[in-house]
Protein backbone atom coordinates (compact mmCIF):
# COMPACT_ATOMS: atom_id res chain seq x y z
CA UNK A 1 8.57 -32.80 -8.54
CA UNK A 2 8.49 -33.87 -5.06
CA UNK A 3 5.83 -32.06 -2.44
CA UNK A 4 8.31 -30.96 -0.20
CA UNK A 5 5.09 -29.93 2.52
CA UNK A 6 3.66 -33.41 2.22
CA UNK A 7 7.15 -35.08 2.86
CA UNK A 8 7.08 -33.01 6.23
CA UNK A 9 4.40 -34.03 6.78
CA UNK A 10 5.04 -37.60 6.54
CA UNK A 11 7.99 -37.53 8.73
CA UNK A 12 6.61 -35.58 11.41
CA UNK A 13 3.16 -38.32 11.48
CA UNK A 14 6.07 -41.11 11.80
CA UNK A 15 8.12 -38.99 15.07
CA UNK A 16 4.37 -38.40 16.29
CA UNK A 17 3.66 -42.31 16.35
CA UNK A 18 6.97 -42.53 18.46
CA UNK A 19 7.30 -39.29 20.64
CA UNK A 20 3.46 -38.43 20.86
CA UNK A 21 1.82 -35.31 20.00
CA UNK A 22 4.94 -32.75 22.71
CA UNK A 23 7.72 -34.21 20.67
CA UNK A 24 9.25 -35.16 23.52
CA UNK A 25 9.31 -31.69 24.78
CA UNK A 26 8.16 -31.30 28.48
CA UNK A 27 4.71 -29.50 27.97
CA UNK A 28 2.63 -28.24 30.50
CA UNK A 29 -0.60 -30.10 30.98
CA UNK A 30 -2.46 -26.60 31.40
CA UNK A 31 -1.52 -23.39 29.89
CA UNK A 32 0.36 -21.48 32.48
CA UNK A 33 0.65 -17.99 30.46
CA UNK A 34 -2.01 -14.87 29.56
CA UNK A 35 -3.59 -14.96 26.14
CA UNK A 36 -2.38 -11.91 23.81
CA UNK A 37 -4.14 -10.75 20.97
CA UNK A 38 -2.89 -11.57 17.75
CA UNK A 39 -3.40 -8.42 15.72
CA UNK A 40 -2.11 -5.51 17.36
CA UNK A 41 -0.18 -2.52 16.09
CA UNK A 42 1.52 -2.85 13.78
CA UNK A 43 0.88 -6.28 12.45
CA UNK A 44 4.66 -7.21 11.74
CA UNK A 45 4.96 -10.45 12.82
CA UNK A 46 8.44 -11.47 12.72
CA UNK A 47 9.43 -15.01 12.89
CA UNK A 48 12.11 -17.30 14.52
CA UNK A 49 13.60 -19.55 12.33
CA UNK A 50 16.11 -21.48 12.03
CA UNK A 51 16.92 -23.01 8.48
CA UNK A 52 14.87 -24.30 5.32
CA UNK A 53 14.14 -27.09 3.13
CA UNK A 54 15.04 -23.91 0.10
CA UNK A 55 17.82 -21.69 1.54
CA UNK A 56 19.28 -24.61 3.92
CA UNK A 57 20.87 -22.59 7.08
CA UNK A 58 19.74 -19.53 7.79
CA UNK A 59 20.91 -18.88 11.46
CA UNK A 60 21.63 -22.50 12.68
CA UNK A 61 22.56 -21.28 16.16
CA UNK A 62 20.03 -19.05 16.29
CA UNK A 63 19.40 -18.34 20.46
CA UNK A 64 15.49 -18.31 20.34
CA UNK A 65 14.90 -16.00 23.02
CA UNK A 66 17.94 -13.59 22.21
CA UNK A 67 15.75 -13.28 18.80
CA UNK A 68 12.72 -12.59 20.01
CA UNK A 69 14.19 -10.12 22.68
CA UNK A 70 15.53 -8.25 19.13
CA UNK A 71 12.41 -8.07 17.81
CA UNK A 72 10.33 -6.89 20.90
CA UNK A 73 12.86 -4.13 21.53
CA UNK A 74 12.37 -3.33 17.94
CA UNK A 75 8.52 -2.46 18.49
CA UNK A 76 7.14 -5.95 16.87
CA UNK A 77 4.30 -7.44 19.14
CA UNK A 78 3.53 -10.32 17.08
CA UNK A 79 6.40 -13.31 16.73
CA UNK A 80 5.97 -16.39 14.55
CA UNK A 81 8.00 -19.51 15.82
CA UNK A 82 8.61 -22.39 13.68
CA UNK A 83 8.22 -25.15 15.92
CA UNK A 84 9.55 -27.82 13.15
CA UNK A 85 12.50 -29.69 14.03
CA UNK A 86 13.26 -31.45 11.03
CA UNK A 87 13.39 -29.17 8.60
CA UNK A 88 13.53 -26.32 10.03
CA UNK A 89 15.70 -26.67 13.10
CA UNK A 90 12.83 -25.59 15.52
CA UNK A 91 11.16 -27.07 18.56
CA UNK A 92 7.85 -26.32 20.77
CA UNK A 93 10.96 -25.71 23.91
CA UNK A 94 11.19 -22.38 21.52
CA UNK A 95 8.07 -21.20 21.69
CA UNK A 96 7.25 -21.73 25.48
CA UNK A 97 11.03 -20.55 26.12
CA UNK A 98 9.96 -17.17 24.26
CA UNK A 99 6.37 -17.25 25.18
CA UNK A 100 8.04 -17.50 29.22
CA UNK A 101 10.52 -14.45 28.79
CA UNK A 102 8.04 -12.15 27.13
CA UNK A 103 4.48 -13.30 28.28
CA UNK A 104 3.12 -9.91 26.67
CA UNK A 105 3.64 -10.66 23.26
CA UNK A 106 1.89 -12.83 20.45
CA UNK A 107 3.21 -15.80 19.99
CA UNK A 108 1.78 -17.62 16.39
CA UNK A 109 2.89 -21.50 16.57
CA UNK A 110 3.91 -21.99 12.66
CA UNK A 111 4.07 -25.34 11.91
CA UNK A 112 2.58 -28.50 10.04
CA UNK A 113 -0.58 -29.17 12.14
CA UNK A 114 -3.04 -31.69 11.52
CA UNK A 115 -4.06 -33.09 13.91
CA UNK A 116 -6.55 -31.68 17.00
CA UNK A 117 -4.13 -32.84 19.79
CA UNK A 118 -1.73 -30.51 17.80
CA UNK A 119 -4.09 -27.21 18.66
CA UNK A 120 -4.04 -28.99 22.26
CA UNK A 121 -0.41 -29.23 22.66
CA UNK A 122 -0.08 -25.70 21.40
CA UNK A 123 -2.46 -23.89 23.95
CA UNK A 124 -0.87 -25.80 26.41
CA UNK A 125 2.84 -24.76 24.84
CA UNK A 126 1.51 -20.70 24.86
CA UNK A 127 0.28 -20.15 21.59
CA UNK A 128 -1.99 -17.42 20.94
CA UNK A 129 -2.59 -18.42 17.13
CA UNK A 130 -1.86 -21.48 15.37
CA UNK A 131 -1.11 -21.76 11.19
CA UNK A 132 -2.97 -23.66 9.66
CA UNK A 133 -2.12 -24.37 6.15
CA UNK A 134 -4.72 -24.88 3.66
CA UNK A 135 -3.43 -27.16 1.29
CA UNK A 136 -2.31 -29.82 3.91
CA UNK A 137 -5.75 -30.03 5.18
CA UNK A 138 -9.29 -31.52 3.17
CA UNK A 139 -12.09 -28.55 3.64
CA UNK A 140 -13.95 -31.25 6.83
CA UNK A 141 -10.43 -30.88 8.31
CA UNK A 142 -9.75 -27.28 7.74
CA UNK A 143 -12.82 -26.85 9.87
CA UNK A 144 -12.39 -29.49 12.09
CA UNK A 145 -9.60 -27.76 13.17
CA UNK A 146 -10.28 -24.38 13.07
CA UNK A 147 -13.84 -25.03 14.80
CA UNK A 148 -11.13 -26.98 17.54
CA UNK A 149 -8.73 -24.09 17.79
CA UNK A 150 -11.38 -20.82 18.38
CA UNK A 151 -12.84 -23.23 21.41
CA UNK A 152 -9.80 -23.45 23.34
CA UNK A 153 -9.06 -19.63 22.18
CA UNK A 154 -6.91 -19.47 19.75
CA UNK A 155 -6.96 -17.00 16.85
CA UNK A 156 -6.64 -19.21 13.74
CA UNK A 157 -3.84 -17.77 11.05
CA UNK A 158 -5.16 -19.71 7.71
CA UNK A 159 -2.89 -20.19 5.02
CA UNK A 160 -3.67 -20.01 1.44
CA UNK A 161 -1.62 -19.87 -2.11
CA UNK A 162 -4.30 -20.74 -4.98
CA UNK A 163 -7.65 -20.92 -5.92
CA UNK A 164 -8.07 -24.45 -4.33
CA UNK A 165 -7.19 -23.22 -1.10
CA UNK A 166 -9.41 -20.29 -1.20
CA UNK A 167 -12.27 -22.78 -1.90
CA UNK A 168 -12.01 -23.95 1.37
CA UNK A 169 -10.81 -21.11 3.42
CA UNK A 170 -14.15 -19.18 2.06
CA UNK A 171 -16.82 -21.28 4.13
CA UNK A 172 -14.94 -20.56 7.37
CA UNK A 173 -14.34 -17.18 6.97
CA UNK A 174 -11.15 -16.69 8.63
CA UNK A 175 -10.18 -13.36 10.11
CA UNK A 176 -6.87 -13.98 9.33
CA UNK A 177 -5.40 -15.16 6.15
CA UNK A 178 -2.11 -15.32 4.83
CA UNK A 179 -1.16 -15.74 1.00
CA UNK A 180 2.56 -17.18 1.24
CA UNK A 181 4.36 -16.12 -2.02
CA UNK A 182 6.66 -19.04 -1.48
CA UNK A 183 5.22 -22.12 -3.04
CA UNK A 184 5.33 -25.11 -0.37
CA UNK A 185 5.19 -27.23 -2.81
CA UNK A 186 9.13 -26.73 -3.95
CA UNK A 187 9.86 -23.70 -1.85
CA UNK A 188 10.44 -21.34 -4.70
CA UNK A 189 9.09 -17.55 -4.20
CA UNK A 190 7.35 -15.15 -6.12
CA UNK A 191 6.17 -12.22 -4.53
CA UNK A 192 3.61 -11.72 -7.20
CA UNK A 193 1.53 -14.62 -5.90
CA UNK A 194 -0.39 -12.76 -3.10
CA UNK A 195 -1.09 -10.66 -5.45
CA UNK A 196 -2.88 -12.78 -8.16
CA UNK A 197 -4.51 -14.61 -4.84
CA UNK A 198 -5.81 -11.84 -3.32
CA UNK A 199 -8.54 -10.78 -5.88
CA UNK A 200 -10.05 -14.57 -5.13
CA UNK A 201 -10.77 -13.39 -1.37
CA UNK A 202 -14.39 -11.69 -0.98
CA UNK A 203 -14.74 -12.22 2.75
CA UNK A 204 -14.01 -9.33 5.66
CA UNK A 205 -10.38 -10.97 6.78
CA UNK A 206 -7.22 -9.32 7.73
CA UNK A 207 -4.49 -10.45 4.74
CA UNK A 208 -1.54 -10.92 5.50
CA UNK A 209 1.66 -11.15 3.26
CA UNK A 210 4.09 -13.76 3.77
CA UNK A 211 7.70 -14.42 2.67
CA UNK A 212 9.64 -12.36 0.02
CA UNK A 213 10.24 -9.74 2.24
CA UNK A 214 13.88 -7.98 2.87
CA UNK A 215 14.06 -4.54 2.77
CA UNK A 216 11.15 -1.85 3.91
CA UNK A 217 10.51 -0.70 0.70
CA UNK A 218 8.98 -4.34 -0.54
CA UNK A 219 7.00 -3.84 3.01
CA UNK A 220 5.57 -0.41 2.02
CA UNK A 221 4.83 -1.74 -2.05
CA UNK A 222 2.79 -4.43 -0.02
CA UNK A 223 0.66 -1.99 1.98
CA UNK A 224 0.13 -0.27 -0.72
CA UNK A 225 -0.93 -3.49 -2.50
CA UNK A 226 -3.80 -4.47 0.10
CA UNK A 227 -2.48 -5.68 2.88
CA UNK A 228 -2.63 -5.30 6.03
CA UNK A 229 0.27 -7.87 7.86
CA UNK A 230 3.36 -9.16 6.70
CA UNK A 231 5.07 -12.33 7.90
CA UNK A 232 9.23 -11.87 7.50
CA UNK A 233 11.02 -14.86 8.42
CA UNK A 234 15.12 -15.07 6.84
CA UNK A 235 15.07 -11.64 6.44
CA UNK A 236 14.21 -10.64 9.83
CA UNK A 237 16.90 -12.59 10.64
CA UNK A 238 19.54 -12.14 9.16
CA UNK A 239 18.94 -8.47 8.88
CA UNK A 240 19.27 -7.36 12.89
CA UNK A 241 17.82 -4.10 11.86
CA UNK A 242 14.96 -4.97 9.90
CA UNK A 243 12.49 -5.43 12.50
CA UNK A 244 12.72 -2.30 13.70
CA UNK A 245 12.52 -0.27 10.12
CA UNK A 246 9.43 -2.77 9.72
CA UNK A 247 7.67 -1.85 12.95
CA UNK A 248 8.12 1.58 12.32
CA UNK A 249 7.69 2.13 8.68
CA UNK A 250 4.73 -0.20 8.20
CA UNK A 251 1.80 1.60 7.86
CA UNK A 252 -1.15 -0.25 5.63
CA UNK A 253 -4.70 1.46 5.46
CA UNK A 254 -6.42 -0.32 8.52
CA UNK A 255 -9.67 -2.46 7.32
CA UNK A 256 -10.50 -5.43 7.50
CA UNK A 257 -11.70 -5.76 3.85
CA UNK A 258 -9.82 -7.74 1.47
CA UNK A 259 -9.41 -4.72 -1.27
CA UNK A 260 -10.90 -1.57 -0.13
CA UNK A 261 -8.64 0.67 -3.04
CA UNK A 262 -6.96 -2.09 -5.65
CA UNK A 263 -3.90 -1.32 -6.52
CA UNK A 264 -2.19 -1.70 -10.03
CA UNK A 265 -1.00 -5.30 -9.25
CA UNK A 266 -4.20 -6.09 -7.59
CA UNK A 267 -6.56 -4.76 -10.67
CA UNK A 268 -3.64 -6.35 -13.24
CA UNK A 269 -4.01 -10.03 -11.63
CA UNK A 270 -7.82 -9.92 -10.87
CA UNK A 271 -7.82 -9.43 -14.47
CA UNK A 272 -5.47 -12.91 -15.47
CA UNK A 273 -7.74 -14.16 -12.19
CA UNK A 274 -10.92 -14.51 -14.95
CA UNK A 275 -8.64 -15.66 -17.98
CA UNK A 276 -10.41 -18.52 -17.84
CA UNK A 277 -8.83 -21.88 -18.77
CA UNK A 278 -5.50 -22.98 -20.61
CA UNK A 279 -2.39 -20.91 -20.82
CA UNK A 280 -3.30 -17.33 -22.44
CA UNK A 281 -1.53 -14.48 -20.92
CA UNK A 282 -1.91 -11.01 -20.02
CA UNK A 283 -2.03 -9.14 -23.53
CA UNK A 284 -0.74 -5.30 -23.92
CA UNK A 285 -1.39 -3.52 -27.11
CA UNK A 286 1.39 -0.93 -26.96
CA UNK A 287 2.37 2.03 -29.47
CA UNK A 288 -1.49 3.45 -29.69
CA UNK A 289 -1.56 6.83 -31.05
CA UNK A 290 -4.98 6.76 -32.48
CA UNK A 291 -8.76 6.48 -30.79
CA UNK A 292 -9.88 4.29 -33.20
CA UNK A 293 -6.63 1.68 -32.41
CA UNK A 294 -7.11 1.93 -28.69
CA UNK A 295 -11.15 1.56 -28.80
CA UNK A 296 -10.34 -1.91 -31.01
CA UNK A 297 -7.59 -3.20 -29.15
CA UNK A 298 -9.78 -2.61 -26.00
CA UNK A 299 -13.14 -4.40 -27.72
CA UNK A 300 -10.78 -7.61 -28.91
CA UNK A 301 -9.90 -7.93 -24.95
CA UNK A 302 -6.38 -6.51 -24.32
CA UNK A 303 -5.43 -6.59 -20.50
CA UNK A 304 -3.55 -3.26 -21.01
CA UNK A 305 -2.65 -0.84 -23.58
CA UNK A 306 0.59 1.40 -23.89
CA UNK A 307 1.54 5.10 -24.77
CA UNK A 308 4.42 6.23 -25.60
CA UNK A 309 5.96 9.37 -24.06
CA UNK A 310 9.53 8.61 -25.47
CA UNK A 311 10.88 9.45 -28.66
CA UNK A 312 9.48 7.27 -31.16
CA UNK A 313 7.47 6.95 -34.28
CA UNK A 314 4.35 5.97 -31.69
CA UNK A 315 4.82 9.17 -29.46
CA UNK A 316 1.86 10.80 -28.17
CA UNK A 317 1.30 13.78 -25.68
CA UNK A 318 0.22 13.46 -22.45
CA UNK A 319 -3.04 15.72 -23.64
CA UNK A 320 -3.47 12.77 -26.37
CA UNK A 321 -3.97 10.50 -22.97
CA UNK A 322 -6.20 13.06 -20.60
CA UNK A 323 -8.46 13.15 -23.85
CA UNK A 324 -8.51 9.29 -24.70
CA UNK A 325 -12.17 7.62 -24.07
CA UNK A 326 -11.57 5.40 -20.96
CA UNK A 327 -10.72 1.69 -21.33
CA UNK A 328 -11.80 -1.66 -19.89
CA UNK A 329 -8.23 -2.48 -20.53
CA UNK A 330 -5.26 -0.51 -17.81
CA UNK A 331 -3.49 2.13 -18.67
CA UNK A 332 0.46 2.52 -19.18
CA UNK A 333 2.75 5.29 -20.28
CA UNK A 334 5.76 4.12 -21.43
CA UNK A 335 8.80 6.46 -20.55
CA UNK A 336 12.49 6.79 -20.99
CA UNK A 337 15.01 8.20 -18.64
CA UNK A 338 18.26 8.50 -17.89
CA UNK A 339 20.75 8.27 -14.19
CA UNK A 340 19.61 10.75 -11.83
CA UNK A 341 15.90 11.46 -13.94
CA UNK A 342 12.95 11.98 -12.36
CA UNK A 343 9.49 11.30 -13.81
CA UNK A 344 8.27 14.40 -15.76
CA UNK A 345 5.38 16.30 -13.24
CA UNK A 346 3.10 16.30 -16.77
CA UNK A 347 3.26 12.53 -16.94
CA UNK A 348 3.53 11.90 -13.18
CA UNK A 349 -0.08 13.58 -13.13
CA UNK A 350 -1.73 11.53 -15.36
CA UNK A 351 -0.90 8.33 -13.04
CA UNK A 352 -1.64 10.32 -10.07
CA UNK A 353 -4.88 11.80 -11.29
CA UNK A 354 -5.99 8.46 -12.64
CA UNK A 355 -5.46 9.21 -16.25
CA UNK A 356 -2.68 6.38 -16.16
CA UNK A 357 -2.33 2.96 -13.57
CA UNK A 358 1.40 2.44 -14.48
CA UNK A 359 4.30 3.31 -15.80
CA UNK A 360 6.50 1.31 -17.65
CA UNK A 361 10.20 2.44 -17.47
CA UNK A 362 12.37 1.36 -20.70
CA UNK A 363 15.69 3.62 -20.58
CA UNK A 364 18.49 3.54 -18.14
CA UNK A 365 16.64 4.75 -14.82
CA UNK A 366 18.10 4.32 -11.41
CA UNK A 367 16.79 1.15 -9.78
CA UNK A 368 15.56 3.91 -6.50
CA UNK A 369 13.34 5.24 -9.00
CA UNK A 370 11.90 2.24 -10.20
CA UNK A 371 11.42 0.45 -6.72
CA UNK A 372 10.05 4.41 -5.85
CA UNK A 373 7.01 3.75 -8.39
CA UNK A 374 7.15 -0.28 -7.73
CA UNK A 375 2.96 -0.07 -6.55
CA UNK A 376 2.21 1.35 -10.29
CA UNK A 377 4.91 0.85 -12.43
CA UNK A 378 7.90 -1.90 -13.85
CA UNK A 379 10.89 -2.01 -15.66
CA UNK A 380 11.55 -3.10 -19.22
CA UNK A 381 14.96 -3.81 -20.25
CA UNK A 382 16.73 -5.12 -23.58
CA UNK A 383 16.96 -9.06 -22.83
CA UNK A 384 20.27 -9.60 -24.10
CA UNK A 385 20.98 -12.45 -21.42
CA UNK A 386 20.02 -13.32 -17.71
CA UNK A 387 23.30 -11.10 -17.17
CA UNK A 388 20.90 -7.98 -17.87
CA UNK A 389 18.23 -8.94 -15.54
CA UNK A 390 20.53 -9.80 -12.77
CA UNK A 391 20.53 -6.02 -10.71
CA UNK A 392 16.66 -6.35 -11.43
CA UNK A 393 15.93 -9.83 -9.21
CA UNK A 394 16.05 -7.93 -5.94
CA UNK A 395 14.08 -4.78 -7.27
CA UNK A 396 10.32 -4.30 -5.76
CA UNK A 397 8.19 -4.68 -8.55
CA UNK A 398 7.74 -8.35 -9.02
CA UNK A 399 8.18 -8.28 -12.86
CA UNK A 400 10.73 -7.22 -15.68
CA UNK A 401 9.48 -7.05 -19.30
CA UNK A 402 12.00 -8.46 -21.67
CA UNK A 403 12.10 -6.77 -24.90
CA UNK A 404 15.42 -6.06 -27.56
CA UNK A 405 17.02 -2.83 -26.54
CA UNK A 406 14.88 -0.12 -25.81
CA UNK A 407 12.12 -1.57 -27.34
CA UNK A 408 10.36 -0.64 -31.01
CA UNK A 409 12.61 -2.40 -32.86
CA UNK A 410 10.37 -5.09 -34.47
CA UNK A 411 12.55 -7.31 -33.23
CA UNK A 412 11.86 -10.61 -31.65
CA UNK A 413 14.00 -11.85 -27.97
CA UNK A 414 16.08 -14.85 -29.96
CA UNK A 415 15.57 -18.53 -28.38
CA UNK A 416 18.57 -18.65 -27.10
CA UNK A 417 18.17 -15.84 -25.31
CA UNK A 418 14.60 -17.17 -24.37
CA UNK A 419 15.99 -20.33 -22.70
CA UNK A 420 18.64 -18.58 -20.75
CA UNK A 421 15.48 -16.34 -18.91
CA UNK A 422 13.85 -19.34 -18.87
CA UNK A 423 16.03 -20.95 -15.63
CA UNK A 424 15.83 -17.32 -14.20
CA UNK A 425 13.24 -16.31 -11.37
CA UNK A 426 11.78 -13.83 -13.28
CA UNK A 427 11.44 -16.40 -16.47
CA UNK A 428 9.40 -19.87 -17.61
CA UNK A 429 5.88 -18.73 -16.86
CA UNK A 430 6.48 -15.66 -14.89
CA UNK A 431 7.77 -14.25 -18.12
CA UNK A 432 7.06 -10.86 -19.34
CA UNK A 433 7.44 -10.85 -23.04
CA UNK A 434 7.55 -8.43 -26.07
CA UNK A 435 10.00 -7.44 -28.88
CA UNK A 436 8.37 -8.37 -32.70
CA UNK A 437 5.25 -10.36 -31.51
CA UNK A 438 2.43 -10.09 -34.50
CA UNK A 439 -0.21 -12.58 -35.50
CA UNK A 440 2.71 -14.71 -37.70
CA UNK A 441 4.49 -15.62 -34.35
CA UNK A 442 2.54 -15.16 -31.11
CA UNK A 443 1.02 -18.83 -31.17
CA UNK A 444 4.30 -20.28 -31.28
CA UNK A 445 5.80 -18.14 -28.51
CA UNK A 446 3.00 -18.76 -26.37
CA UNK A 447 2.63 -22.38 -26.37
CA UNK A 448 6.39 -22.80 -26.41
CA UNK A 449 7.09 -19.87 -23.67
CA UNK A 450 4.17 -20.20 -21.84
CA UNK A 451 5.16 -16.05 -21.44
CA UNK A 452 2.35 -14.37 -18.49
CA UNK A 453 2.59 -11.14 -20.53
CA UNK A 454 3.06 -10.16 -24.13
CA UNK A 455 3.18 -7.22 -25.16
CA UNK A 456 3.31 -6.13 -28.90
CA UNK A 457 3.23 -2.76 -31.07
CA UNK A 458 5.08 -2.40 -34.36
CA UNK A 459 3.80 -6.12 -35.42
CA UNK A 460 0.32 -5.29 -35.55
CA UNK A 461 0.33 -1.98 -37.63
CA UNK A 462 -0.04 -0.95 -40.69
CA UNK A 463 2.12 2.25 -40.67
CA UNK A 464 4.33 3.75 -37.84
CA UNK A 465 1.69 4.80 -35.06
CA UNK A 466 -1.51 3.13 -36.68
CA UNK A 467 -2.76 -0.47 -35.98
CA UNK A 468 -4.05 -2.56 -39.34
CA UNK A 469 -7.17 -3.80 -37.84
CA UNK A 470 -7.27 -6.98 -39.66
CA UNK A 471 -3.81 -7.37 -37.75
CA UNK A 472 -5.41 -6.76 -34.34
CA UNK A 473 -7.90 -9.24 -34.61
CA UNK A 474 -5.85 -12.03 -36.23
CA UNK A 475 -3.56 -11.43 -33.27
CA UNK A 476 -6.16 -12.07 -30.48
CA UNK A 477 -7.39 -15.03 -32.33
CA UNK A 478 -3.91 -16.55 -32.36
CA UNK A 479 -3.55 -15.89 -28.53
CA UNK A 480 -7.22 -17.61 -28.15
CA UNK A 481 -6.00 -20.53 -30.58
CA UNK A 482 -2.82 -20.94 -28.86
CA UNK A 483 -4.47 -20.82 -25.21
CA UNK A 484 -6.44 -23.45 -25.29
């Protein structure tokens, strides 16, 4: 697969060689407007932006300063501007155009920089932060540059999107950092990427979210996840009335700590964070109805465990879950409702006292609902095609479990089926998998699936509602055997 950020790179080094450091853009040889700080109320930064290597045009005559007028009458104070032309149809005459017509606002350059006479060229240009992306840059360049930025004043927006990058961001302690859920490598999104990040990031920095975000209710499941900034780039603009619902709806617990109060996601990914090596996913025990099954399930090392408030063979009470002895592993209560249902108050309680971190919706809910409880809760849905996840793509929760019907069945998701989800962006190894899983079959699914989550129940008992044991432990030795 080709590096799409590295073949940017590479053509921009060969225009730099030609048209030096400006482009060919008239720059300033001294910075002729005030510095702004970066960070103000509320940290929305929306961006100007042209097209992309993924999504191709977005707004290809895009008037840079009619943009950022739209977003500074919408309350934003901080504007990103892509200053790559290439690619992304931007120039540095954008940003000192914008910077020029509204000299009171934050203006982040967002671009490939590499180079020190880049950080030069954009103090000069009106920048009052610069991106720099981690995984373009060794860790002696990283701080070369930051080091080079904070002298000439800059704030310094650091970029990360794995574990490599955090390596080096962690020395330089940025007070910025951004966790891009779209990969740079191919462009592809997946909002749950900040979130697996994020648990990787012990140092006092404000996080910032970027990409993946379209509608305010993905902004609020994101404050509620941690952070506190987005970055919005198509959506922003293509939606004219996003920035405003953003600068006014956005309202993330203000701290400069990286998790201060985890939230589902955060606790659920910290947990895959320490999986240590190969391929093994997040493993829920589901259908526990007896203390002795959930204390086993939670010694053998399940990631969560599941009970059932729907009818079922498995059902418990929610008293059977206020009672339960508490668990390394999270909490879920499986429900089932209908159009137009609300959660029951009795079962709502348990999450909101504590007793519960999620829900997990399997019936026929309304997608509001759903995206309502999208911080502690996700949807399961019989997999009987990509043509069933389809409504779910654009919901908030970054996951769908795949199971066969409304779940219980013993039933495994057929292959076919399998390599249908596989092309989807919910499938390959952002797959959430159960449906007849046991200790006969789990190897094979995981090595050929490569699933993130399984999640079993009827396979591993020995009657309706209690787990063999013998079951439970061949099935975690499987997922060990197959994970390596």
């Amino acid at each position: 697969m080709e590096d799409v950020k590295r073949a940017i790179v590479a053509r921009r080094l060969e225009r730099i060689a030609v048209e030096g450091f400006t482009f060919g853009h008239d720059v300033p040889a001294q910075r002729q407007v005030p510095l702004v700080p970066f960070d103000r109320a509320p940290f929305v930064i929306c961006e100007v932006k042209r097209r992309s290597p993924s999504k191709g045009a977005i707004a290809e005559g895009l008037d840079a300063v009619g943009q950022a007028r739209l977003y500074v009458e919408s309350g934003v104070k901080t504007i990103s501007v892509l200053t790559e032309e290439d690619h992304f149809g931007g120039s540095l005459a954008d940003l000192m155009a914008v910077k020029r017509a509204f000299p009171d606002t934050a203006f982040l350059r967002k671009d490939f920089l590499v180079r020190t006479e880049d950080l030069d060229v954009s103090w000069r240009a009106g920048a009052d932060a610069v991106l720099l992306i981690a995984s373009l840059l060794s860790p002696g360049e990283l701080a070369r540059l930051k080091a080079h930025a904070e002298a000439l004043g800059l704030e310094v927006f650091v970029e990360v999107h794995d574990e490599d990058d955090v390596a080096k961001a962690r020395p330089l302690r940025p007070a910025y950092t951004g966790i891009n859920c779209r990969d740079l490598t191919d462009f592809s999104i997946d909002r749950a990427i900040p979130l697996m990040v994020r648990p990787l990031i012990d140092w006092p920095t404000r996080l910032v979210f970027e990409s993946g975000i379209f509608r305010p209710e993905e902004a609020e499941w994101v404050a509620l996840a941690g952070f506190q900034g987005i970055l919005v780039g198509e959506g922003a603009v293509k939606d004219p009335t996003l920035a405003g619902k953003l600068a006014s709806s956005f309202a993330p617990e203000v701290t400069h700590h990286p998790d201060p109060h985890p939230s589902f996601w955060a606790r659920l990914y910290a947990r895959r964070s320490k999986g240590g090596s190969g391929y093994r996913p997040l493993v829920k025990v589901c259908g526990l109805a007896h203390y002795d099954d959930l204390a086993l399930a939670d010694e053998l090392g399940a990631d969560l465990v599941g009970f059932i408030f729907a009818p079922s063979k498995r059902h418990v009470d929610p008293a059977f879950v206020r009672h339960a002895p508490r668990t390394k592993a999270l909490r879920v209560g499986v429900v089932q409702l209908g159009p137009g249902q609300t959660v029951p108050e009795d079962i709502a309680a348990l999450v909101d006292e504590g007793f519960l971190d999620a829900l997990q919706f399997h019936g026929t809910e309304d997608r509001s609902l759903v995206d309502a409880w999208a911080d502690r809760g996700y949807k399961a849905l019989g997999a009987t095609g990509p043509e069933s996840w389809q409504p779910w793509l654009s919901a908030v929760a970054p996951r769908v479990l795949a199971d066969v019907g409304t779940g219980g069945s013993g039933q495994p998701v057929g292959d076919a089926t399998l390599t249908a989800l596989a092309a989807t962006p919910l499938g390959g190894t952002r797959l959430w998998l159960a449906g007849g899983l046991g200790p006969e079959n789990v190897a094979d699914k995981i090595v050929r699936w490569k699933p993130e989550l399984i999640d079993a129940s009827s396979g591993l008992e020995e009657s309706p509602g209690h787990k063999d044991p013998a079951k439970l432990r061949h099935y975690f030795r499987e997922i060990e055997r197959a994970s390596r």
